[in-house]
N, C-alpha and C. Protein backbone atom coordinates (compact mmCIF):
# COMPACT_ATOMS: atom_id res chain seq x y z
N UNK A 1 83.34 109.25 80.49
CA UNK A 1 83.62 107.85 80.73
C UNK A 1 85.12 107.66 80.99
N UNK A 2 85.54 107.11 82.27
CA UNK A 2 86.80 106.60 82.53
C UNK A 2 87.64 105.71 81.16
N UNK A 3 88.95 106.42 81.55
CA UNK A 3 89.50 105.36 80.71
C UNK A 3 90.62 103.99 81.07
N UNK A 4 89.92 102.94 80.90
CA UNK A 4 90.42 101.56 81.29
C UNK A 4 91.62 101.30 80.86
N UNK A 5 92.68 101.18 81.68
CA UNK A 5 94.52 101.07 81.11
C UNK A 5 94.58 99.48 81.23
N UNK A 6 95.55 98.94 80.64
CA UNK A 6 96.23 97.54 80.64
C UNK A 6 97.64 97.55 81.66
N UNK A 7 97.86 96.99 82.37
CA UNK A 7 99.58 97.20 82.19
C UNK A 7 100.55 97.55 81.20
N UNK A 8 101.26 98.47 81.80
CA UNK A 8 102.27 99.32 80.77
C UNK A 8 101.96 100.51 80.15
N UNK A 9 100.15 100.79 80.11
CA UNK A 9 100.12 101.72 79.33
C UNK A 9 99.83 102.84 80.34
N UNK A 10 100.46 104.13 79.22
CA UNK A 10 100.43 105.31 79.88
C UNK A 10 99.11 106.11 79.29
N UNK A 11 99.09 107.35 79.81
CA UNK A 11 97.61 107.56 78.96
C UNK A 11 97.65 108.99 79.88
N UNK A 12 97.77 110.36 78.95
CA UNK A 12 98.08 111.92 79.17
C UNK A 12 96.44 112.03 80.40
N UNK A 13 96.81 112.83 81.43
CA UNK A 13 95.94 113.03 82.55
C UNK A 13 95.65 114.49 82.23
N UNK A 14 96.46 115.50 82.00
CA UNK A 14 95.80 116.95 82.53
C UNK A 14 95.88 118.00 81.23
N UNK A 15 96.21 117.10 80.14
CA UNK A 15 96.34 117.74 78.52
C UNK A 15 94.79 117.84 78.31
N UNK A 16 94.03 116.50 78.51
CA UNK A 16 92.98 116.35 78.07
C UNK A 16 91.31 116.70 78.93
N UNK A 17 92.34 116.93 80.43
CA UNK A 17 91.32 117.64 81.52
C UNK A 17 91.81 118.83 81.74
N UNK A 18 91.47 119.54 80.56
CA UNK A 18 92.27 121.25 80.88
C UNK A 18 91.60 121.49 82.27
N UNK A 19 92.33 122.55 83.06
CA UNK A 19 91.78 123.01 84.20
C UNK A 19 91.92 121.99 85.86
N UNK A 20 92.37 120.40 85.09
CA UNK A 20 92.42 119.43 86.46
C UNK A 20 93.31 120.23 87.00
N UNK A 21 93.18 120.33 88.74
CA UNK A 21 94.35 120.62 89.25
C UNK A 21 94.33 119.55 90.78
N UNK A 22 92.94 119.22 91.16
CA UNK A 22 93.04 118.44 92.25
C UNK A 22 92.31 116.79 91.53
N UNK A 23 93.03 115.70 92.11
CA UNK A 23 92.66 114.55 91.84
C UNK A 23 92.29 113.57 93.02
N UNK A 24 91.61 112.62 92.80
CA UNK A 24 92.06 111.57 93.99
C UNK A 24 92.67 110.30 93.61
N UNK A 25 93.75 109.60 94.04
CA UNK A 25 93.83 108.48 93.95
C UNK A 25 93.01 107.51 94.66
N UNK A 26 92.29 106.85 94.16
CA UNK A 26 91.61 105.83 94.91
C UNK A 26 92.14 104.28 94.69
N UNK A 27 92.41 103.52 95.96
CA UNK A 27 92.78 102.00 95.90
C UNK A 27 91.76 101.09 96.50
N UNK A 28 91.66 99.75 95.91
CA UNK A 28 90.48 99.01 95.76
C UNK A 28 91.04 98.21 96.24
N UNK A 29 90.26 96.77 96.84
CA UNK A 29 90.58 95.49 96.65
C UNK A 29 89.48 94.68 97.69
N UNK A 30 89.56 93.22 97.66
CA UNK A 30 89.10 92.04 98.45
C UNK A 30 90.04 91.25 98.82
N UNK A 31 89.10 90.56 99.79
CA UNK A 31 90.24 89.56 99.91
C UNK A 31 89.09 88.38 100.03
N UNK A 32 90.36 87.42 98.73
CA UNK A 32 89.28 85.70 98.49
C UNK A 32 89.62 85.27 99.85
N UNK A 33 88.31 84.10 99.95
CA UNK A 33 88.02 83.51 101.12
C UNK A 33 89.74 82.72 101.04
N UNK A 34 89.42 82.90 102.26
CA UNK A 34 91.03 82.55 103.52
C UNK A 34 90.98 82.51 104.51
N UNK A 35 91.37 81.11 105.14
CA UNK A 35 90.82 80.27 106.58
C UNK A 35 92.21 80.73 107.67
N UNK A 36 92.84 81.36 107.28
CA UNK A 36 93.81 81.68 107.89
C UNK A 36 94.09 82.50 109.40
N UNK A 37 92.97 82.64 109.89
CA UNK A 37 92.91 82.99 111.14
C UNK A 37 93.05 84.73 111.09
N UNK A 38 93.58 85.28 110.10
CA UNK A 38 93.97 86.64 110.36
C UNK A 38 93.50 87.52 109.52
N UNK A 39 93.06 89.04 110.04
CA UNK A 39 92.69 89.97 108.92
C UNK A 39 93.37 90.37 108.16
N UNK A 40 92.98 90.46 106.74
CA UNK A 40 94.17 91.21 105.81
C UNK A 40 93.69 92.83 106.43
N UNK A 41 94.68 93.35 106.55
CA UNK A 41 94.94 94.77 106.15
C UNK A 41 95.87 95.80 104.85
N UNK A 42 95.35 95.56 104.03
CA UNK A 42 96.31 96.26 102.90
C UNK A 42 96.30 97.49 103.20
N UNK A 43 97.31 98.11 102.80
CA UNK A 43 97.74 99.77 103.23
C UNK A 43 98.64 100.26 101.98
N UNK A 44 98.00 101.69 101.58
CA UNK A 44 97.84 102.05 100.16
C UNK A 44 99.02 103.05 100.88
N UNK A 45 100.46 103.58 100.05
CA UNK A 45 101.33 104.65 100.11
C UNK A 45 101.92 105.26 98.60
N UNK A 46 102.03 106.39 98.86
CA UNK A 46 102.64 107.20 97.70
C UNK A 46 104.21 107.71 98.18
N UNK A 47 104.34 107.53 97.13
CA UNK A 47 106.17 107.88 96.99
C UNK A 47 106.29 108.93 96.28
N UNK A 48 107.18 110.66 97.00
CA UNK A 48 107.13 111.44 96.25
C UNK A 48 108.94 111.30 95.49
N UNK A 49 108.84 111.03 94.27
CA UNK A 49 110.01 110.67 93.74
C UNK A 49 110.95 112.05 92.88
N UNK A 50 111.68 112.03 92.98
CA UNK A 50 112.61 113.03 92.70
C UNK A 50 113.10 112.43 90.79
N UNK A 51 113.73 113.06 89.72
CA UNK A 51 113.82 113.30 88.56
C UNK A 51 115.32 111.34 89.03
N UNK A 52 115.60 110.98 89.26
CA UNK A 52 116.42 109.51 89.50
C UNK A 52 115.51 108.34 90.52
N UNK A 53 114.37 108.63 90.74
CA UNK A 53 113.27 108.06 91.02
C UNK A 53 113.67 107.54 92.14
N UNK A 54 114.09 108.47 93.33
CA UNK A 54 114.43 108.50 94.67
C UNK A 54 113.75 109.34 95.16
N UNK A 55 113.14 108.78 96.28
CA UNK A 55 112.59 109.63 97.43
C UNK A 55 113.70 111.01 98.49
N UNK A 56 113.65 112.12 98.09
CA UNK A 56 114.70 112.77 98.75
C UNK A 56 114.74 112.71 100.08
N UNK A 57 113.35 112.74 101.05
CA UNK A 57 113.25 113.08 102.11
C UNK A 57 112.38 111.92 102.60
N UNK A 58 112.77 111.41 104.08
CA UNK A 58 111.56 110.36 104.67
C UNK A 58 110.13 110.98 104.28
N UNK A 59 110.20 112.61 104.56
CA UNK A 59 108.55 113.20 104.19
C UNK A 59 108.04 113.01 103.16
N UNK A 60 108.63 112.58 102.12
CA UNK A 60 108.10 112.45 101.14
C UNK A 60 107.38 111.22 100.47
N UNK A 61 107.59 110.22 101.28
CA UNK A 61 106.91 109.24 101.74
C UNK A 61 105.49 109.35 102.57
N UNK A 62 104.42 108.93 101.63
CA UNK A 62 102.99 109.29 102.31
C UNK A 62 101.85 107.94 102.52
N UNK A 63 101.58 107.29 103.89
CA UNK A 63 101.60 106.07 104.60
C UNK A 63 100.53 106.38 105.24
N UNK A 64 100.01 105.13 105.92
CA UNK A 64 99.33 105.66 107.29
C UNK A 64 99.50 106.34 108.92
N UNK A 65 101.08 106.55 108.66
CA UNK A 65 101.89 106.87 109.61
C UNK A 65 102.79 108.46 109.27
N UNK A 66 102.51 108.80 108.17
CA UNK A 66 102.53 109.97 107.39
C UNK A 66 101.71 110.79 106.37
N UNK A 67 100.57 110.98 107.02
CA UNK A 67 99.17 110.86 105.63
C UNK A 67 99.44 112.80 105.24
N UNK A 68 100.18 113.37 105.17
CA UNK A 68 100.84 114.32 104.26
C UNK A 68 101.98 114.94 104.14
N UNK A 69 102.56 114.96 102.35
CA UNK A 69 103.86 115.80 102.43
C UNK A 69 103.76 117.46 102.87
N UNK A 70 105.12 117.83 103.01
CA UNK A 70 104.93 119.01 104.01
C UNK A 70 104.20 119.86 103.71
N UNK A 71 104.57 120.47 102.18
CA UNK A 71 103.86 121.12 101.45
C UNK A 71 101.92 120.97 101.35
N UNK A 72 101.88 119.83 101.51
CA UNK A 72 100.38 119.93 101.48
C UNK A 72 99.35 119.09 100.16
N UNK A 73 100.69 118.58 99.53
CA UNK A 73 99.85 119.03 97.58
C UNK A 73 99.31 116.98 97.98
N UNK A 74 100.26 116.16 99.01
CA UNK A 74 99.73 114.71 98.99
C UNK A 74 99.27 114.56 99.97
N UNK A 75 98.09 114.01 100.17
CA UNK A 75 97.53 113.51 101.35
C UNK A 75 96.31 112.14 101.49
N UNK A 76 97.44 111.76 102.32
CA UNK A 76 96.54 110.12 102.65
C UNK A 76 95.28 110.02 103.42
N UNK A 77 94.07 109.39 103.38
CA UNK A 77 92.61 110.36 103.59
C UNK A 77 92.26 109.29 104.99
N UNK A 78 93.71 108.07 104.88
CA UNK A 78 93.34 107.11 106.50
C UNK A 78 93.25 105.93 105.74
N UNK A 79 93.41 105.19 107.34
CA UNK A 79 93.79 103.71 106.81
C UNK A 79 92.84 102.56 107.40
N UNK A 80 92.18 102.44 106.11
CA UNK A 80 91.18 100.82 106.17
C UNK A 80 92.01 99.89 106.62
N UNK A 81 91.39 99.42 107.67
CA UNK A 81 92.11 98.38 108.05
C UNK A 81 91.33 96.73 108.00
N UNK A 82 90.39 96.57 107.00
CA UNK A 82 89.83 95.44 106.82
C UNK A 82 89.27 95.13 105.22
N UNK A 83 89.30 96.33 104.34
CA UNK A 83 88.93 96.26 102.62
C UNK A 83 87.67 96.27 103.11
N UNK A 84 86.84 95.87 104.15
CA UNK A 84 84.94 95.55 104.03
C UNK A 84 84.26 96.98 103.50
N UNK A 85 83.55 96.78 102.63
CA UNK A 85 82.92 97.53 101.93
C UNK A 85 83.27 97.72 100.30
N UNK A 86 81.87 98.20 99.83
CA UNK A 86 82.39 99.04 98.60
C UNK A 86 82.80 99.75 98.06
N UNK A 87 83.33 100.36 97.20
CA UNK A 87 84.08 101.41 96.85
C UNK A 87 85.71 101.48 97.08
N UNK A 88 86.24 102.89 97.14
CA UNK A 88 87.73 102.67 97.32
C UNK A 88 87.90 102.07 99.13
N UNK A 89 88.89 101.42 99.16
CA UNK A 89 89.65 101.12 100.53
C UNK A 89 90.17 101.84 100.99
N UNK A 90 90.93 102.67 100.46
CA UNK A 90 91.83 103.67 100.77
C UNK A 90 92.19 104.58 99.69
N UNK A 91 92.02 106.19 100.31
CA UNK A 91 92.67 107.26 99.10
C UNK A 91 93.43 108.46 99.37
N UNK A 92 94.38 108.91 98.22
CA UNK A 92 95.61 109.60 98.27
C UNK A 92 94.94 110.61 97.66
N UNK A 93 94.19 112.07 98.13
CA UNK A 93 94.42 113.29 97.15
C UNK A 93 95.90 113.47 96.46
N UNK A 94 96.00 114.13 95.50
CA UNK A 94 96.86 115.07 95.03
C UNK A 94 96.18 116.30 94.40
N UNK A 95 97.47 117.36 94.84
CA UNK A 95 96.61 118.73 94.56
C UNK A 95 98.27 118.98 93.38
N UNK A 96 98.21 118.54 92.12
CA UNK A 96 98.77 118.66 91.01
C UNK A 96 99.45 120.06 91.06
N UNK A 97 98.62 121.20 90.95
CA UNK A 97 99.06 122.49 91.17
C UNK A 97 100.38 122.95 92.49
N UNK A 98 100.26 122.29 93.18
CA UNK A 98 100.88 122.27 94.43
C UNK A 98 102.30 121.40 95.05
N UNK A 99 102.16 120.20 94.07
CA UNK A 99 103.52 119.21 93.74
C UNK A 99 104.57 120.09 93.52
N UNK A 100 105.62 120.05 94.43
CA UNK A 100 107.08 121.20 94.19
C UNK A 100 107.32 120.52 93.14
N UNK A 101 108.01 121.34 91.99
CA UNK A 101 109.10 121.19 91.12
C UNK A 101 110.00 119.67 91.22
N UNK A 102 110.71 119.89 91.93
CA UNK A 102 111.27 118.81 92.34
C UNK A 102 110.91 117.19 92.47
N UNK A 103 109.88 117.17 92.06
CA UNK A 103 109.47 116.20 92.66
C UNK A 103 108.63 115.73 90.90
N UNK A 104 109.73 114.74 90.52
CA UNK A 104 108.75 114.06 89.13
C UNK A 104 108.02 113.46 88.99
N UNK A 105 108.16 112.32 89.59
CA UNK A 105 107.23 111.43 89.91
C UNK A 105 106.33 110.68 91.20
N UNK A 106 105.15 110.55 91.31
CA UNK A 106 104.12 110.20 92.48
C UNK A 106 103.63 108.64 92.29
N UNK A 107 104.74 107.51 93.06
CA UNK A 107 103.98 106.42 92.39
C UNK A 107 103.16 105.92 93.77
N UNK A 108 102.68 105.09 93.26
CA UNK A 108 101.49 104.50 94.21
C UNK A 108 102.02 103.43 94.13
N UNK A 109 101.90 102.44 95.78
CA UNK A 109 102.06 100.76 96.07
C UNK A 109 100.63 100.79 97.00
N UNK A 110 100.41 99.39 96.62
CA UNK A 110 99.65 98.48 97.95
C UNK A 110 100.76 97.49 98.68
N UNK A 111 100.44 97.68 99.52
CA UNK A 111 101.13 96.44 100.78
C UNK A 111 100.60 95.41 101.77
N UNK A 112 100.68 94.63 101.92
CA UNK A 112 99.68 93.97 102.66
C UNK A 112 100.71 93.93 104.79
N UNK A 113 100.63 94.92 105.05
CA UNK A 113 100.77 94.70 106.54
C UNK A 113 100.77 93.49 107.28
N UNK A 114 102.67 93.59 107.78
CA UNK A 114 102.47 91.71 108.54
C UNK A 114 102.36 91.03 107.62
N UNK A 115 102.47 91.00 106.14
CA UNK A 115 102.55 89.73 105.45
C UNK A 115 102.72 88.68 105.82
N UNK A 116 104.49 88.41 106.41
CA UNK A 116 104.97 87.71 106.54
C UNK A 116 104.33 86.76 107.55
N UNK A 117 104.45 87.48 108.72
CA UNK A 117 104.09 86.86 110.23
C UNK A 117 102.81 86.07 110.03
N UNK A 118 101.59 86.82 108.96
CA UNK A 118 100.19 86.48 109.13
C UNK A 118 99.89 85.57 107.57
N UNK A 119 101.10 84.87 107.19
CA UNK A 119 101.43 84.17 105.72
C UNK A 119 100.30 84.43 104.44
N UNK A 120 100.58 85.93 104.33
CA UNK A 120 99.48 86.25 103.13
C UNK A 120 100.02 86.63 102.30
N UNK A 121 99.48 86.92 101.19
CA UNK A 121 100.24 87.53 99.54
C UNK A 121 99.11 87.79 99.15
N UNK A 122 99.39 88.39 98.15
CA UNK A 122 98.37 89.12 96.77
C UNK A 122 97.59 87.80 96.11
N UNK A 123 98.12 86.76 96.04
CA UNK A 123 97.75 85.55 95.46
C UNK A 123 96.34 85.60 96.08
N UNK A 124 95.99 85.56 97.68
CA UNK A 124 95.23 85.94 98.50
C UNK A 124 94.30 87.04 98.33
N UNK A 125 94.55 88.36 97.45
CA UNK A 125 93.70 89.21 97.04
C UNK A 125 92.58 89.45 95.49
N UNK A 126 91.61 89.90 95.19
CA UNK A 126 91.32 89.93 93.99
C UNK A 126 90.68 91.35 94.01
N UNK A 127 90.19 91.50 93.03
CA UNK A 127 89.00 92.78 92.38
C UNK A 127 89.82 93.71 92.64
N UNK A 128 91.34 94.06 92.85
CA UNK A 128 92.33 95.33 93.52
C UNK A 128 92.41 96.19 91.83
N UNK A 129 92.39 97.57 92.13
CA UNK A 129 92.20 98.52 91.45
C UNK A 129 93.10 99.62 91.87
N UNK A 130 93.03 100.43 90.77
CA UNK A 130 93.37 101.59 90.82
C UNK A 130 92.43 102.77 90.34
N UNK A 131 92.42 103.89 90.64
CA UNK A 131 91.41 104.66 89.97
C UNK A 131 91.71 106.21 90.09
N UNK A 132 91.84 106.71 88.95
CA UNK A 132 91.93 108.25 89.22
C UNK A 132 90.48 109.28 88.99
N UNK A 133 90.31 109.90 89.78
CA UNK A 133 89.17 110.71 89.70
C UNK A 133 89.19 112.40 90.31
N UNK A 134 88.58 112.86 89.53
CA UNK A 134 88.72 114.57 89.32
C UNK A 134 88.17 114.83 90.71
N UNK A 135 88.82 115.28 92.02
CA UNK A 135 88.43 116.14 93.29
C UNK A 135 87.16 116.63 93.14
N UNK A 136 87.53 117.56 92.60
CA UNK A 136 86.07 118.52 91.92
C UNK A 136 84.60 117.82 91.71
N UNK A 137 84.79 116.91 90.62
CA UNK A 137 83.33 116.46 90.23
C UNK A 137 83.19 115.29 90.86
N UNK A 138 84.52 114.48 91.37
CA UNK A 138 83.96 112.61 91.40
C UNK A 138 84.07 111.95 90.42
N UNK A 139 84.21 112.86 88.91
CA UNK A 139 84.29 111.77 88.13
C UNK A 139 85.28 110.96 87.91
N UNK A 140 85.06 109.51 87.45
CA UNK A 140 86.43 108.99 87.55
C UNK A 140 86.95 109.00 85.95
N UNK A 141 88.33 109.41 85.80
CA UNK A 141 89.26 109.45 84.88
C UNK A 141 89.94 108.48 84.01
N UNK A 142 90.41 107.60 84.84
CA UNK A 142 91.63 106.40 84.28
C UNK A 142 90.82 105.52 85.36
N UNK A 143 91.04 104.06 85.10
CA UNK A 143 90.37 102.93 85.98
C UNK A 143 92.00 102.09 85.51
N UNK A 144 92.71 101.35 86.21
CA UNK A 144 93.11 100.36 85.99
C UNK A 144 93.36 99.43 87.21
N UNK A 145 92.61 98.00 86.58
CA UNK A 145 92.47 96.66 87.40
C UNK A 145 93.56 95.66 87.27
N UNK A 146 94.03 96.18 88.50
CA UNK A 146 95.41 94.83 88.68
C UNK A 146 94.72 92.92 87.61
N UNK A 147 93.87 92.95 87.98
CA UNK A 147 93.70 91.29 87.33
C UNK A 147 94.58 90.36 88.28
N UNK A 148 94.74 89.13 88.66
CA UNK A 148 94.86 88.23 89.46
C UNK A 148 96.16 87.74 89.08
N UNK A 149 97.33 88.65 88.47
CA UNK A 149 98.43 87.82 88.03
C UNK A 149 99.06 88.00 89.14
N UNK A 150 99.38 88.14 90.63
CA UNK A 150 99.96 87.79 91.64
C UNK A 150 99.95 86.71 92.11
N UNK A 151 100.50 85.94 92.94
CA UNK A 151 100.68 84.86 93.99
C UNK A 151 101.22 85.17 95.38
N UNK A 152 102.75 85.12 94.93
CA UNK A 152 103.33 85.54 96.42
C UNK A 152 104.08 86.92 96.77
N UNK A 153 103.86 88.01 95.55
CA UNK A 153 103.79 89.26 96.11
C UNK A 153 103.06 89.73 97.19
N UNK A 154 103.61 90.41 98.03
CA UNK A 154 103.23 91.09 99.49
C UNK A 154 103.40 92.81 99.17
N UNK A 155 103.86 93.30 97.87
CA UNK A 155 103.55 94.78 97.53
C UNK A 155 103.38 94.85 96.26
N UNK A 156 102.77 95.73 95.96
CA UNK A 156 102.30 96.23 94.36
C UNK A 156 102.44 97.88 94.38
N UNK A 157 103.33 98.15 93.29
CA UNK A 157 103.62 98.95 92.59
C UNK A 157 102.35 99.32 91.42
N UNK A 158 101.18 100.16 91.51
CA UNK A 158 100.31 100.43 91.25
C UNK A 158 100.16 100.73 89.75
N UNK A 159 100.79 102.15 90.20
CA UNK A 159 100.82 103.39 88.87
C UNK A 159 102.03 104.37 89.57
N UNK A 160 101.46 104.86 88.60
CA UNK A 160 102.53 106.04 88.94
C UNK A 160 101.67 107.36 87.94
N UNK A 161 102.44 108.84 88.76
CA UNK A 161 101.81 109.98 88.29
C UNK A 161 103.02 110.93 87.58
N UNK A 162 103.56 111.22 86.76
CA UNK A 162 104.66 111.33 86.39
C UNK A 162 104.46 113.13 85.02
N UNK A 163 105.10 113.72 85.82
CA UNK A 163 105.13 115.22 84.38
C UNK A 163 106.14 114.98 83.37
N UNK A 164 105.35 115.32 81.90
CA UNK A 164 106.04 115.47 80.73
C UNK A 164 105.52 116.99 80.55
N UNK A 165 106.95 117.89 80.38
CA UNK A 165 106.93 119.14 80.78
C UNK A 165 105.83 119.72 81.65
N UNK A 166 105.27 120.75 81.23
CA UNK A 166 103.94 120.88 82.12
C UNK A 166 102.40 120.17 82.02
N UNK A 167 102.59 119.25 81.67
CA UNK A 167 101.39 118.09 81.75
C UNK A 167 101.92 116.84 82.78
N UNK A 168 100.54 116.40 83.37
CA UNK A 168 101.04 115.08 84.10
C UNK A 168 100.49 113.97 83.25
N UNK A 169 101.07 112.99 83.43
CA UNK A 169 100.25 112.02 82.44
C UNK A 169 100.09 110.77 83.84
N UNK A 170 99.68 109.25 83.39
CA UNK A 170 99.20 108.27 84.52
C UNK A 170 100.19 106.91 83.85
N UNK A 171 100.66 106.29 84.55
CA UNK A 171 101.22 105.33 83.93
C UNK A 171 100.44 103.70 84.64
N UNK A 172 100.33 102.88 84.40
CA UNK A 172 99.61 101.82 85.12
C UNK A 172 101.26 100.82 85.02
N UNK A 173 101.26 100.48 86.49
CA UNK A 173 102.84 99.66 86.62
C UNK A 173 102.13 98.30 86.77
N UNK A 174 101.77 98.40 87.71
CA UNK A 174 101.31 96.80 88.21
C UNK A 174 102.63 95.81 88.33
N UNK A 175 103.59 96.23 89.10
CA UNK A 175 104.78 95.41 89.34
C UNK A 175 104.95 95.31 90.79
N UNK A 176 105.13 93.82 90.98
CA UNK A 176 105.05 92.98 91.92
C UNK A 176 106.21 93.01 93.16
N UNK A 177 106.28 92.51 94.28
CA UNK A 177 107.27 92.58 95.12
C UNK A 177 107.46 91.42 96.03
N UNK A 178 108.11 90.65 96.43
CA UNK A 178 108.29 90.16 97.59
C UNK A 178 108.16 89.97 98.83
N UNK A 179 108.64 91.57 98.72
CA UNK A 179 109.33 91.67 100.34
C UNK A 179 109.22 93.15 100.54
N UNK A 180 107.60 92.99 100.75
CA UNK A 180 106.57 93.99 101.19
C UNK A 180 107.17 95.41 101.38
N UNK A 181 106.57 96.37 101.49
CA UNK A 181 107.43 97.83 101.77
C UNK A 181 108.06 97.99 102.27
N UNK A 182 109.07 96.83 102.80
CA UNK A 182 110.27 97.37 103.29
C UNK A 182 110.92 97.08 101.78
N UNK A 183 110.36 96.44 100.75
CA UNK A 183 111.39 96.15 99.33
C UNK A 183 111.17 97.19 98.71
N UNK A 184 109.67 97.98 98.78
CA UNK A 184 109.57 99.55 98.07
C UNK A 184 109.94 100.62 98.49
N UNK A 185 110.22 100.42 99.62
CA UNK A 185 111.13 101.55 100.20
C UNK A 185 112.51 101.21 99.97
N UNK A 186 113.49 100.47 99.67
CA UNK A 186 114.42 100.09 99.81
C UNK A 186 114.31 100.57 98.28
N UNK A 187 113.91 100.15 97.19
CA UNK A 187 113.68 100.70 95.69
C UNK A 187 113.92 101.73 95.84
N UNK A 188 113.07 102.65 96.67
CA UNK A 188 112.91 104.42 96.30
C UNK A 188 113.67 105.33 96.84
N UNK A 189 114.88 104.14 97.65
CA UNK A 189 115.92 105.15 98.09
C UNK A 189 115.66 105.32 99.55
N UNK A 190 114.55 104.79 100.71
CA UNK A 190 114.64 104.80 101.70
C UNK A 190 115.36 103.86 102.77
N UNK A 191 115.26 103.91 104.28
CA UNK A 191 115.72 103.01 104.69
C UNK A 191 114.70 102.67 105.75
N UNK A 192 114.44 101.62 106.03
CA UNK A 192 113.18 101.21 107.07
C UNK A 192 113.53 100.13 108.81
């Protein structure tokens, strides 16, 4: 049975799944009825973050316009471009075993594409999730549900995947943004 996080809480990933080495990130969501003429497209990215929680390299940034780091260990599986359907919207393998050294932390954002131009926000979204689940079996691991405390955020800061020595553990962020991935890239040390 998955385990359900709150915001803030962290909760050990690969202490307690001896043997995990491949995962998936999976990202969820809807979008409440909205007369607004335009499709949402949310678009799920991982940030490969370095030990000062900077992105070293543009590659390390993983998008729909970059769906893997060089190495191989992140990869983006494509980009929903409407949420219709059940299940995840969009998902990020990680192959844990394969994450260089260098690289501490793996956080996850949603973004909503064109925010601005197409006047949408998160306020606009519901049922958005996060979910970790074992490659291998499918099963799912950690579940955590954003809940509806947005309005006029246009990015979300998910979770994050983060090593304490040789274990990874999951952190649930759920922190909000403005000023859509060009503000989370601008956070992680990029320039857009």
């Amino acid at each position: 049975m998955a385990i359900s996080l709150q915001k803030g809480q962290k909760v050990d990933l690969t202490k307690g799944n001896p043997g995990l080495k491949k995962i998936v990130v999976g990202l969820g969501w809807d979008v409440n009825k909205y007369d607004g003429g335009n499709d949402f497209d949310l678009d799920a990215s991982a940030f490969m973050l370095n030990a000062e929680g900077k992105v070293a390299e543009d590659k390390n940034f993983i998008f729909f316009n970059n769906t893997s780091s060089p190495e191989g260990s992140v990869v983006h599986t494509g980009d929903n471009r409407s949420g219709v359907g059940e299940g995840d919207d969009e998902q990020i393998k990680v192959d844990l075993s394969a994450v260089p050294s260098s690289v501490a932390k793996i956080s996850f954002g949603i973004t909503i594409h064109e925010a601005t131009e197409r006047r949408q926000n998160f306020g606009q979204v519901s049922n958005s999730y996060v979910r970790v689940l074992n490659e291998e079996t499918g099963e799912e691991i950690i579940r955590y549900d954003l809940g509806e405390d947005f309005s006029v955020e246009t990015a979300i800061v998910v979770g994050e995947l983060y090593r304490n020595s040789a274990e990874w553990k999951f952190n649930a962020i759920g922190s909000g943004y403005q000023n859509g991935l060009a503000g989370l890239c601008k956070d992680f040390g990029l320039d857009v």
